[in-house]
PDB file of N, CA and C in Angstrom:
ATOM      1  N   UNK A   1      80.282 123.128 102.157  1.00  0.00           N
ATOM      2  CA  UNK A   1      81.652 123.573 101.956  1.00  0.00           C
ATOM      3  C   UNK A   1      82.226 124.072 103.280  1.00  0.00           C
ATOM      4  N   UNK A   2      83.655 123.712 103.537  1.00  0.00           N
ATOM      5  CA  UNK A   2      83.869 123.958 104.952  1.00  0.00           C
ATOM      6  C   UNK A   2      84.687 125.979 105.399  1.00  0.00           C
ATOM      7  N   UNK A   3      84.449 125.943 106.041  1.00  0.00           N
ATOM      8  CA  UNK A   3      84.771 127.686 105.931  1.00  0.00           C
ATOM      9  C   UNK A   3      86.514 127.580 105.709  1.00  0.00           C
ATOM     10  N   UNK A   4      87.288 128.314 105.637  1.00  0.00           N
ATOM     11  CA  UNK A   4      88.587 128.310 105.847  1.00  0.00           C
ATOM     12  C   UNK A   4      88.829 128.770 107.420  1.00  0.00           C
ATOM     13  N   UNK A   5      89.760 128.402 107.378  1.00  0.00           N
ATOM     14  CA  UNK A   5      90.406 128.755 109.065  1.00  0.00           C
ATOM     15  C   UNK A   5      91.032 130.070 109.462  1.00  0.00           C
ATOM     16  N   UNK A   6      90.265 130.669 110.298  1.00  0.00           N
ATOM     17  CA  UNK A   6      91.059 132.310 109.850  1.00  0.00           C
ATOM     18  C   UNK A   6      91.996 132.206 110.855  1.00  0.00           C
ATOM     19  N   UNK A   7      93.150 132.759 111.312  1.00  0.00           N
ATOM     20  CA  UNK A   7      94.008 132.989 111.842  1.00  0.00           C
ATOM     21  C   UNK A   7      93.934 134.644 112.866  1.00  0.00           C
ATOM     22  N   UNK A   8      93.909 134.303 114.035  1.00  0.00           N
ATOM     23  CA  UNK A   8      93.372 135.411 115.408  1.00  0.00           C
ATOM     24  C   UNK A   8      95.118 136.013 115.756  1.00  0.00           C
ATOM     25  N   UNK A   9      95.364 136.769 115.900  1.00  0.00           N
ATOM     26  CA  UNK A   9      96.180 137.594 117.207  1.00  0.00           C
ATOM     27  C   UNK A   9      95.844 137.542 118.437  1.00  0.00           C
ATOM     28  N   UNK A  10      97.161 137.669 119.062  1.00  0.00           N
ATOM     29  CA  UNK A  10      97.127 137.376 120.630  1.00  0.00           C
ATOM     30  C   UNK A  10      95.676 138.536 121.166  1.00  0.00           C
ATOM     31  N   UNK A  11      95.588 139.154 120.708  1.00  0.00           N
ATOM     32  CA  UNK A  11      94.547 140.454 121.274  1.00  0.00           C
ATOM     33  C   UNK A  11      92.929 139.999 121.234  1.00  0.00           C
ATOM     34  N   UNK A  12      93.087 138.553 120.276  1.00  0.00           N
ATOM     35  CA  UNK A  12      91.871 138.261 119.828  1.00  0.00           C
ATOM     36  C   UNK A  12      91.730 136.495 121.228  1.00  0.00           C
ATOM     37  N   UNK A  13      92.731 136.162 121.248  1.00  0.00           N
ATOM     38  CA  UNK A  13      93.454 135.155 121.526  1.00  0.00           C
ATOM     39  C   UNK A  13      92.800 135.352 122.844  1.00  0.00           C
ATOM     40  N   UNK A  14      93.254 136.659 123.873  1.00  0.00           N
ATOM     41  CA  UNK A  14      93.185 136.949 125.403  1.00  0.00           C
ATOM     42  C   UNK A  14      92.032 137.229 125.135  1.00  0.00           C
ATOM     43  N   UNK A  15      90.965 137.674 124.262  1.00  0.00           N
ATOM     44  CA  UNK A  15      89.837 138.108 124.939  1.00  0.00           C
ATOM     45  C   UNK A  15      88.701 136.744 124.219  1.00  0.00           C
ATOM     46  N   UNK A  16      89.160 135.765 123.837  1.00  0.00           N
ATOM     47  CA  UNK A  16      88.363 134.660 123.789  1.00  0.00           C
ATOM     48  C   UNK A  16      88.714 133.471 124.943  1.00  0.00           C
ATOM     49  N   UNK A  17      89.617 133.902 125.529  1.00  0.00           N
ATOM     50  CA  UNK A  17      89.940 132.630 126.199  1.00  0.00           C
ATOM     51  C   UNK A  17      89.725 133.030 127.301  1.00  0.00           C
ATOM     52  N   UNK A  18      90.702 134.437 127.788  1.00  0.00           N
ATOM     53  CA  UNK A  18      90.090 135.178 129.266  1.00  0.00           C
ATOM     54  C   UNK A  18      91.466 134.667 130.116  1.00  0.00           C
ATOM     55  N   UNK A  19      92.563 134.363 129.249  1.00  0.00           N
ATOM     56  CA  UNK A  19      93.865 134.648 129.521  1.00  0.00           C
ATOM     57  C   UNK A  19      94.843 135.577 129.573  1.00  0.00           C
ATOM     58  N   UNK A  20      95.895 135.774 130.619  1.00  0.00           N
ATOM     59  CA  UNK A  20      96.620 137.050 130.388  1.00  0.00           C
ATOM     60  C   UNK A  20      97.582 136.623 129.626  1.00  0.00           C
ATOM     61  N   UNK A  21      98.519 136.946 128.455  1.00  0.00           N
ATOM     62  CA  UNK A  21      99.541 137.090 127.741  1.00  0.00           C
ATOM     63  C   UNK A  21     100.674 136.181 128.388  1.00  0.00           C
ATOM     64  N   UNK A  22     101.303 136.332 129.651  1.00  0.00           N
ATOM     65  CA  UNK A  22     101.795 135.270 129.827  1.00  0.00           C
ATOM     66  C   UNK A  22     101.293 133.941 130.569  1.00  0.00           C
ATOM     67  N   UNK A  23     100.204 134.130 130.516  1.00  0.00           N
ATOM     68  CA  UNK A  23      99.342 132.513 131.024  1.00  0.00           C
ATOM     69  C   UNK A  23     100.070 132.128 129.562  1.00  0.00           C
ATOM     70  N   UNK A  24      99.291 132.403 128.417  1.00  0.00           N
ATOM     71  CA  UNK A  24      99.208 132.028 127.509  1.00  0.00           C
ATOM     72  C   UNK A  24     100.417 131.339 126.969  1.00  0.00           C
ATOM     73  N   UNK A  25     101.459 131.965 127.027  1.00  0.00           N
ATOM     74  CA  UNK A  25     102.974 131.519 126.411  1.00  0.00           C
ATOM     75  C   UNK A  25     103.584 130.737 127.901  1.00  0.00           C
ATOM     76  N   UNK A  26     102.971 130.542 129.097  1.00  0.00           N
ATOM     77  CA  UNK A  26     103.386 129.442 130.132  1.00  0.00           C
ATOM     78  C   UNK A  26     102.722 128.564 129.242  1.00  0.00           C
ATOM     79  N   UNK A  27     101.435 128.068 129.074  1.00  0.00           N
ATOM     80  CA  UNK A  27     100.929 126.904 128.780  1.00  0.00           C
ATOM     81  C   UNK A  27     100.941 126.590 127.581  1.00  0.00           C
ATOM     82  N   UNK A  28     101.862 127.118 126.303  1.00  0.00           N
ATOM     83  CA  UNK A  28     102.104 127.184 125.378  1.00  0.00           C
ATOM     84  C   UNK A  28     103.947 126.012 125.940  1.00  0.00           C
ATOM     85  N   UNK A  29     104.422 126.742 126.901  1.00  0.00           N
ATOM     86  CA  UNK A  29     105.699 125.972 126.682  1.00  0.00           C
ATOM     87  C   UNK A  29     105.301 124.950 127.920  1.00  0.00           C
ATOM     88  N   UNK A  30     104.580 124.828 128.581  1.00  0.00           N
ATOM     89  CA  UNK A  30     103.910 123.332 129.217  1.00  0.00           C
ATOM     90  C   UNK A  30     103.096 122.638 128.560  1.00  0.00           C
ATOM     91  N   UNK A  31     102.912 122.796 127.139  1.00  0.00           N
ATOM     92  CA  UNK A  31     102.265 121.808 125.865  1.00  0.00           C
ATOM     93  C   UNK A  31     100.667 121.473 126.222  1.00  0.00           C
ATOM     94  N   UNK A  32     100.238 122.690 126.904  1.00  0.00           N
ATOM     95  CA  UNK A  32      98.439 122.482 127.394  1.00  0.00           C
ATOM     96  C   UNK A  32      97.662 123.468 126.472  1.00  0.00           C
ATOM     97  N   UNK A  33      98.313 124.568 125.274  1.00  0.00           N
ATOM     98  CA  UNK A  33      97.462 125.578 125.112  1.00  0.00           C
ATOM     99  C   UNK A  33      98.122 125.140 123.619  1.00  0.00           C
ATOM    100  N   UNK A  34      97.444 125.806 122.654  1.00  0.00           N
ATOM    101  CA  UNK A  34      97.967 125.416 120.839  1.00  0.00           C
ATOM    102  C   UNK A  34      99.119 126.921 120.724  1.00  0.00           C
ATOM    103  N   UNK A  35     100.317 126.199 120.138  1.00  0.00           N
ATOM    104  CA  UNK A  35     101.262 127.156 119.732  1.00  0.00           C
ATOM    105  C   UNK A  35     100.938 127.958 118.495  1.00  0.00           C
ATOM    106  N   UNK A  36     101.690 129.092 118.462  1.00  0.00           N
ATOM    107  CA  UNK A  36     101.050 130.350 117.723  1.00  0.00           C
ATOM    108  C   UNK A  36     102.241 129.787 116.557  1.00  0.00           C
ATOM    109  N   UNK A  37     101.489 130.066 115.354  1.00  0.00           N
ATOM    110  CA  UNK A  37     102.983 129.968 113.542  1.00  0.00           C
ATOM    111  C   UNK A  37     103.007 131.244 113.438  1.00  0.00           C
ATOM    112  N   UNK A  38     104.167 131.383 112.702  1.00  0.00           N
ATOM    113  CA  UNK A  38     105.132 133.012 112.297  1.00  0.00           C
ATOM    114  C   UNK A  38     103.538 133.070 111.093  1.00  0.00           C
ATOM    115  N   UNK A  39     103.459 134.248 111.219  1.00  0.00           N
ATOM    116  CA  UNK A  39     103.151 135.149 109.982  1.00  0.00           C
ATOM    117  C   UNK A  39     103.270 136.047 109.277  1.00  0.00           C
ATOM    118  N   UNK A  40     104.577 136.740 109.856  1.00  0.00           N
ATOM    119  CA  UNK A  40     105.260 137.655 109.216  1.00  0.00           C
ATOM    120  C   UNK A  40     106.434 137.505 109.821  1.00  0.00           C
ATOM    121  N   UNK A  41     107.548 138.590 109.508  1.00  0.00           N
ATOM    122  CA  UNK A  41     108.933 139.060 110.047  1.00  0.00           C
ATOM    123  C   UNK A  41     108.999 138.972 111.403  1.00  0.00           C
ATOM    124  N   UNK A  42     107.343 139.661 111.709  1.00  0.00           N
ATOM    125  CA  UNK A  42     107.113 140.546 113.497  1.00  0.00           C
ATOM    126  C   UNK A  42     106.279 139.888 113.701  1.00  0.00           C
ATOM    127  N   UNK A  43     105.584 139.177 113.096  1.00  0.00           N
ATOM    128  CA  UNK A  43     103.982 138.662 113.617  1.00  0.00           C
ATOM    129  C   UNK A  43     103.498 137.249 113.607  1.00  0.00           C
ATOM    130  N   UNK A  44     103.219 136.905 114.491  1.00  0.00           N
ATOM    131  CA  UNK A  44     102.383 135.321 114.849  1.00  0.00           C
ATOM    132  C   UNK A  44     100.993 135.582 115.186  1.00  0.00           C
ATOM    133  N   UNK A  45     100.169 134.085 114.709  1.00  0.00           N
ATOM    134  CA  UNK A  45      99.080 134.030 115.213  1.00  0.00           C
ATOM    135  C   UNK A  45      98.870 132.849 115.322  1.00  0.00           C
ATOM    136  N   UNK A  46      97.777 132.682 116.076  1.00  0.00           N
ATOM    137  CA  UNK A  46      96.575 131.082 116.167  1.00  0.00           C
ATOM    138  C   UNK A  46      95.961 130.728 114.891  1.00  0.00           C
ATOM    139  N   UNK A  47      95.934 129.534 114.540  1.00  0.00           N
ATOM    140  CA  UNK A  47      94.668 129.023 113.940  1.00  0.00           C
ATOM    141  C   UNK A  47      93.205 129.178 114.495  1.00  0.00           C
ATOM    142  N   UNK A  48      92.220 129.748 114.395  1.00  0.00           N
ATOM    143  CA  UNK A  48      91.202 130.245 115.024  1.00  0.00           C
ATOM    144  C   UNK A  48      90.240 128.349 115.582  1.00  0.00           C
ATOM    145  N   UNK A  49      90.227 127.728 114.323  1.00  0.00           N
ATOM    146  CA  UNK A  49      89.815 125.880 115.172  1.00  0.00           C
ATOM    147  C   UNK A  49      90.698 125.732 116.020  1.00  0.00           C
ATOM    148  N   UNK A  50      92.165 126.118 116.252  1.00  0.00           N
ATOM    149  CA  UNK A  50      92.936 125.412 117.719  1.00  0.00           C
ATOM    150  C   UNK A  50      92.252 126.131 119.012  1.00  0.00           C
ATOM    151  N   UNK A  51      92.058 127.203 119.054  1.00  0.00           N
ATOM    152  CA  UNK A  51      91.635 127.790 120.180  1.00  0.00           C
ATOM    153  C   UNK A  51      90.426 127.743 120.237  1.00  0.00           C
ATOM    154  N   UNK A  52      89.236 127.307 118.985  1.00  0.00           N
ATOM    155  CA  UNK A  52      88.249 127.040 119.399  1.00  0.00           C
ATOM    156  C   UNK A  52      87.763 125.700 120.380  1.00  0.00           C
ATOM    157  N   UNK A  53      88.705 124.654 119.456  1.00  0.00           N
ATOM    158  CA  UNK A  53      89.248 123.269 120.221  1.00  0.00           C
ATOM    159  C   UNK A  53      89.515 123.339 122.322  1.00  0.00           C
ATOM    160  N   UNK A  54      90.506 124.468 122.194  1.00  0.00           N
ATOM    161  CA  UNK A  54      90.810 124.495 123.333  1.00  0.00           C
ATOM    162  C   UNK A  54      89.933 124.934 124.195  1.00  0.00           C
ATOM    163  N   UNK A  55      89.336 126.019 123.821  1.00  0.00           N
ATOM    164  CA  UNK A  55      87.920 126.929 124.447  1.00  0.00           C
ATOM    165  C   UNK A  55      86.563 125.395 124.781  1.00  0.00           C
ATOM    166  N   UNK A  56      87.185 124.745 123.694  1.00  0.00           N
ATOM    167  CA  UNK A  56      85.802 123.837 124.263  1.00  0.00           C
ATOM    168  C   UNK A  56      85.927 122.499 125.300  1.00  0.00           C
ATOM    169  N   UNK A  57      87.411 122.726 125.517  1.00  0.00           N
ATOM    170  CA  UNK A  57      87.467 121.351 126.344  1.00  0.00           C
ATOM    171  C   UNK A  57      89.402 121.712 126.716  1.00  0.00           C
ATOM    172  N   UNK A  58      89.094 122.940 127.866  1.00  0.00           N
ATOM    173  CA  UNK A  58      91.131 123.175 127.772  1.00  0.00           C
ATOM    174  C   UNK A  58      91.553 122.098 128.797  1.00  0.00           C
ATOM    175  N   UNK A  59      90.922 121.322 129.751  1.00  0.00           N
ATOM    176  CA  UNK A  59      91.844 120.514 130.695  1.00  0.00           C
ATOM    177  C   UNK A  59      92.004 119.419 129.430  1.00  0.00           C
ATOM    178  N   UNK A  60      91.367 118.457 128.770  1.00  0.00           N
ATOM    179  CA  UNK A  60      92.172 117.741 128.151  1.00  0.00           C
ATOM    180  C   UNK A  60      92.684 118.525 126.603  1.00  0.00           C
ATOM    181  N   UNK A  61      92.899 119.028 126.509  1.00  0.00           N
ATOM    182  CA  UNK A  61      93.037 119.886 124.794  1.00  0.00           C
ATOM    183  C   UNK A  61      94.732 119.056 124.846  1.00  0.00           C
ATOM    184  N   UNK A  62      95.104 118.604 123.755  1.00  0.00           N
ATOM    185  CA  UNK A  62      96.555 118.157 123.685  1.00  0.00           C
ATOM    186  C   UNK A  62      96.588 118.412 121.287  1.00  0.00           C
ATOM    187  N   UNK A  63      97.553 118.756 121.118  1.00  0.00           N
ATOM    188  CA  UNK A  63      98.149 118.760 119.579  1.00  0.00           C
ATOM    189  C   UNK A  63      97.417 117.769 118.934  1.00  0.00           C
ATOM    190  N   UNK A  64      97.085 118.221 117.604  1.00  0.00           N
ATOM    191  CA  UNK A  64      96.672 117.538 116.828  1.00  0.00           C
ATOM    192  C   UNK A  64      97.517 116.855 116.644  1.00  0.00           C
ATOM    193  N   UNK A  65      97.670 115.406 116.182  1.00  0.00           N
ATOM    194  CA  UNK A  65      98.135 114.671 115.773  1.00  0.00           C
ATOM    195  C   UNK A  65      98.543 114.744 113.809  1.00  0.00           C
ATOM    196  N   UNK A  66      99.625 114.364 113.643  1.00  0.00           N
ATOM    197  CA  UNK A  66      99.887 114.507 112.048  1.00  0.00           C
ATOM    198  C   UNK A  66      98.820 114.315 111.031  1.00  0.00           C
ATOM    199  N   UNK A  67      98.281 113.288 111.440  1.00  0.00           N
ATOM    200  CA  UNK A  67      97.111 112.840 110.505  1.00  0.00           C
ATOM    201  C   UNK A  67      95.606 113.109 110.756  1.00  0.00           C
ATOM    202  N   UNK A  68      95.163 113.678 112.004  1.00  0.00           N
ATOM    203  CA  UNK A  68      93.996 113.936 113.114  1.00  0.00           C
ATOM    204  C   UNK A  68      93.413 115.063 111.979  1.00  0.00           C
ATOM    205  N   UNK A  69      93.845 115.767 111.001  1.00  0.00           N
ATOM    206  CA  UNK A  69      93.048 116.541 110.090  1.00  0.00           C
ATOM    207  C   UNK A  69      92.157 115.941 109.297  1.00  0.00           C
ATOM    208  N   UNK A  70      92.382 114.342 109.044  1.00  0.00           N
ATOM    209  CA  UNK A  70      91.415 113.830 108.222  1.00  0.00           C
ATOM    210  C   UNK A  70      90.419 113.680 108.721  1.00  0.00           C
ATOM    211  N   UNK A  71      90.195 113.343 110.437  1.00  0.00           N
ATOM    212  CA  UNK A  71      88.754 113.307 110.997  1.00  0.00           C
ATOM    213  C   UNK A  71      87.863 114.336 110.972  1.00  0.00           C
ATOM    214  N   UNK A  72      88.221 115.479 109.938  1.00  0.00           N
ATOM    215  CA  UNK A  72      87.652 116.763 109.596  1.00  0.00           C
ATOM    216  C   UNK A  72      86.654 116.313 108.679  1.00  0.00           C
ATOM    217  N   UNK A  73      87.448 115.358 107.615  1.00  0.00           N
ATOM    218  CA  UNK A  73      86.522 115.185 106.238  1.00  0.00           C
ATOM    219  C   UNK A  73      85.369 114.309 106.498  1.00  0.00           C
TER     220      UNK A  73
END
């Protein structure tokens, strides 16, 4: 059974990657790092697989593709 995907904060974000806060949102709007979804009013986070993705290979890391979730199953 596959785990669910937990969702990290930037606080969790900088100290797995070993980025400062605005590295992070530069290479977020130069399309090299995974963009953060709203989770509240005030609050965004990561999908914890995008940044694991990225952690394991960030020079080529590029967006999942629409359908690239099925190579999960």
């Amino acid at each position: 059974m596959r785990q669910p995907d937990r969702i990290i904060r930037m606080k969790t974000v900088q100290a797995r990657t070993g980025l400062s806060r605005s590295t992070i949102y530069r290479k977020i709007a130069e399309g090299t790092f995974p963009r953060q979804m709203k989770i509240s009013a005030n609050g965004a986070g990561w999908h914890e697989s995008d940044i694991n993705r990225w952690i394991a290979y960030p020079a080529g890391w590029k967006p999942r593709g629409e359908f690239d979730f099925l190579d999960d199953y």
